[in-house]
Protein backbone atom coordinates (compact mmCIF):
# COMPACT_ATOMS: atom_id res chain seq x y z
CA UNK A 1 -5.00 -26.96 9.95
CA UNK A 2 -2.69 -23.82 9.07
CA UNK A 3 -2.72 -22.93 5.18
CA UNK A 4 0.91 -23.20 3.67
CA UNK A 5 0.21 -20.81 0.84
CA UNK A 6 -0.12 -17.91 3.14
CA UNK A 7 3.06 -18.75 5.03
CA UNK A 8 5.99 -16.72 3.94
CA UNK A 9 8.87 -19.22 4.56
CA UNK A 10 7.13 -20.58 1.49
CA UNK A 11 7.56 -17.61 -0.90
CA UNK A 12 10.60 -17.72 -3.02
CA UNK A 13 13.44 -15.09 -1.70
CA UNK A 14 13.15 -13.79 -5.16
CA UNK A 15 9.66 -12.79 -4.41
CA UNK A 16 9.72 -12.04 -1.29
CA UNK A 17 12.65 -9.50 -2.44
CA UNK A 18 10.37 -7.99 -5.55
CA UNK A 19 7.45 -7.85 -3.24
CA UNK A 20 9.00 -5.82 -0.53
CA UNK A 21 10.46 -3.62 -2.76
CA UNK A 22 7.35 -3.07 -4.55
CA UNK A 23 5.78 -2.37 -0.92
CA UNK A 24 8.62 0.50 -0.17
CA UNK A 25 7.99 2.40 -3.28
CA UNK A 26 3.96 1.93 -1.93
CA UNK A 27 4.96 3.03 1.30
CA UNK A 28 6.82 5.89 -0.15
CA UNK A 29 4.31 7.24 -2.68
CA UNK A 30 1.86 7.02 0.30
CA UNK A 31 3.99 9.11 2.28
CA UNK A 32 4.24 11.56 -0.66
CA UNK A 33 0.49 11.58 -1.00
CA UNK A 34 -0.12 12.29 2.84
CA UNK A 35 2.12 15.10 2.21
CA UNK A 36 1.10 17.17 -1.06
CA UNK A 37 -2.45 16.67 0.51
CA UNK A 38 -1.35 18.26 3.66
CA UNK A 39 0.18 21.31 1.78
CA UNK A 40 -3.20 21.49 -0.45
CA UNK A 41 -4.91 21.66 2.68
CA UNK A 42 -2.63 24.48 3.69
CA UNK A 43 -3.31 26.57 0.63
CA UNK A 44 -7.47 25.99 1.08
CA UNK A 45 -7.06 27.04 4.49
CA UNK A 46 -6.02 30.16 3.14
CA UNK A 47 -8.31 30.54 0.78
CA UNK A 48 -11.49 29.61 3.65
CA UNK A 49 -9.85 32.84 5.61
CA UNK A 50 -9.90 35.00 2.53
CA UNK A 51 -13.27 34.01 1.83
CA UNK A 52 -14.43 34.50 5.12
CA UNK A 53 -13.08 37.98 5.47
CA UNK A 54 -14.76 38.84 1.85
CA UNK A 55 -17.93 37.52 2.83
CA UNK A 56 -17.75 35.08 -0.15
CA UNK A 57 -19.43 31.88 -0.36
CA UNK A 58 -17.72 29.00 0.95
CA UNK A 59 -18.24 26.77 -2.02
CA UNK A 60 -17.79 27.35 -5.84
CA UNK A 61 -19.55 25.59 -7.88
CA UNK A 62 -18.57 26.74 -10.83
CA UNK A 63 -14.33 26.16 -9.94
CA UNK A 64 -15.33 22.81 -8.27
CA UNK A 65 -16.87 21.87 -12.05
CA UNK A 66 -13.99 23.09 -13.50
CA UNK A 67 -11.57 21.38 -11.51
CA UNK A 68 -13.41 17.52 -11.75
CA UNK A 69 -13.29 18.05 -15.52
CA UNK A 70 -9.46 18.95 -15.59
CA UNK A 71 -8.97 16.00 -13.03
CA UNK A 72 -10.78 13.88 -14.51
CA UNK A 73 -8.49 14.45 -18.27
CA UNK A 74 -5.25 14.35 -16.30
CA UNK A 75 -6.68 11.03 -14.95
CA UNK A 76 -7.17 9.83 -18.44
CA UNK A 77 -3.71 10.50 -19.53
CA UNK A 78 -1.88 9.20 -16.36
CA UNK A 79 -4.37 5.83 -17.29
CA UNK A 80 -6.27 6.12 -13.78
CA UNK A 81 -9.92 5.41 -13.68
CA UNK A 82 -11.43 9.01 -14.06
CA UNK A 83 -14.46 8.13 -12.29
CA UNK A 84 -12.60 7.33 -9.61
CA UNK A 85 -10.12 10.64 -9.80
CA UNK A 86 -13.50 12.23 -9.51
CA UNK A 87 -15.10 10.58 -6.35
CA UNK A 88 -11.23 11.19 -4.80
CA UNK A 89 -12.08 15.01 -5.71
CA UNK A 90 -15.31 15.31 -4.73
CA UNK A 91 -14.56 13.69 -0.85
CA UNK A 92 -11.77 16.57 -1.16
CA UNK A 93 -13.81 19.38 -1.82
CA UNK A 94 -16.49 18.34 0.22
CA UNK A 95 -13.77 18.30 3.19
CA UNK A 96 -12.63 21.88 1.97
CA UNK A 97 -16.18 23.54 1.90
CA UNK A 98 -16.80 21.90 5.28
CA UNK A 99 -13.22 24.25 6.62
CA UNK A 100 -14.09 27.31 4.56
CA UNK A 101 -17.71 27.01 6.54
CA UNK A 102 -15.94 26.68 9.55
CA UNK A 103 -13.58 29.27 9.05
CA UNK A 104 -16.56 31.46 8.42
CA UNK A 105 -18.69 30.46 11.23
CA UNK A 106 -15.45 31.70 13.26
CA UNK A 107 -15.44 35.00 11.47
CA UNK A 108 -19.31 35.86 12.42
């Protein structure tokens, strides 16, 4: 028994239309995302190296703080859940500090 309401012949074209343009603009933004996180990653890079040849710490707790607060208020005016803005951060930064102790581990 196959179930009709799942079967797209049975969307209206009008819908169909709105919902794959609404899926482009998804697909785009993704895209966008993908990218300004690769060139973030980039710039940490950079900063794990400089770190590592300074012998500084690879985390900082005290710009890490800073940054989930200012996230986390940017979040509230752009009307996205700040907790989540925060956990997105936080998986971030974890993913940096594990580089930057990689980087150093290189540099030992």
């Amino acid at each position: 028994m196959s179930d009709t309401r799942n079967d797209s012949r049975d969307i209206d074209p009008a819908v169909r239309a709105e919902l794959t343009r609404l899926r482009e603009s998804i697909d785009n933004i993704d895209a966008a995302v993908v990218h300004m996180l690769a060139e973030r990653f980039k710039c940490t890079q950079q900063v794990g190296v400089l770190k590592a040849e300074h012998q500084l710490p690879p985390a900082d707790p005290a710009r890490e703080a800073r940054q989930i607060a200012r996230l986390r208020e940017l979040a509230e005016s752009a009307k996205l859940d700040p907790a989540f803005a925060e956990k997105l951060l936080n998986f971030i930064i974890a993913e940096v500090i594990r580089h930057h102790e990689t980087i150093a581990d290189g540099t030992r």
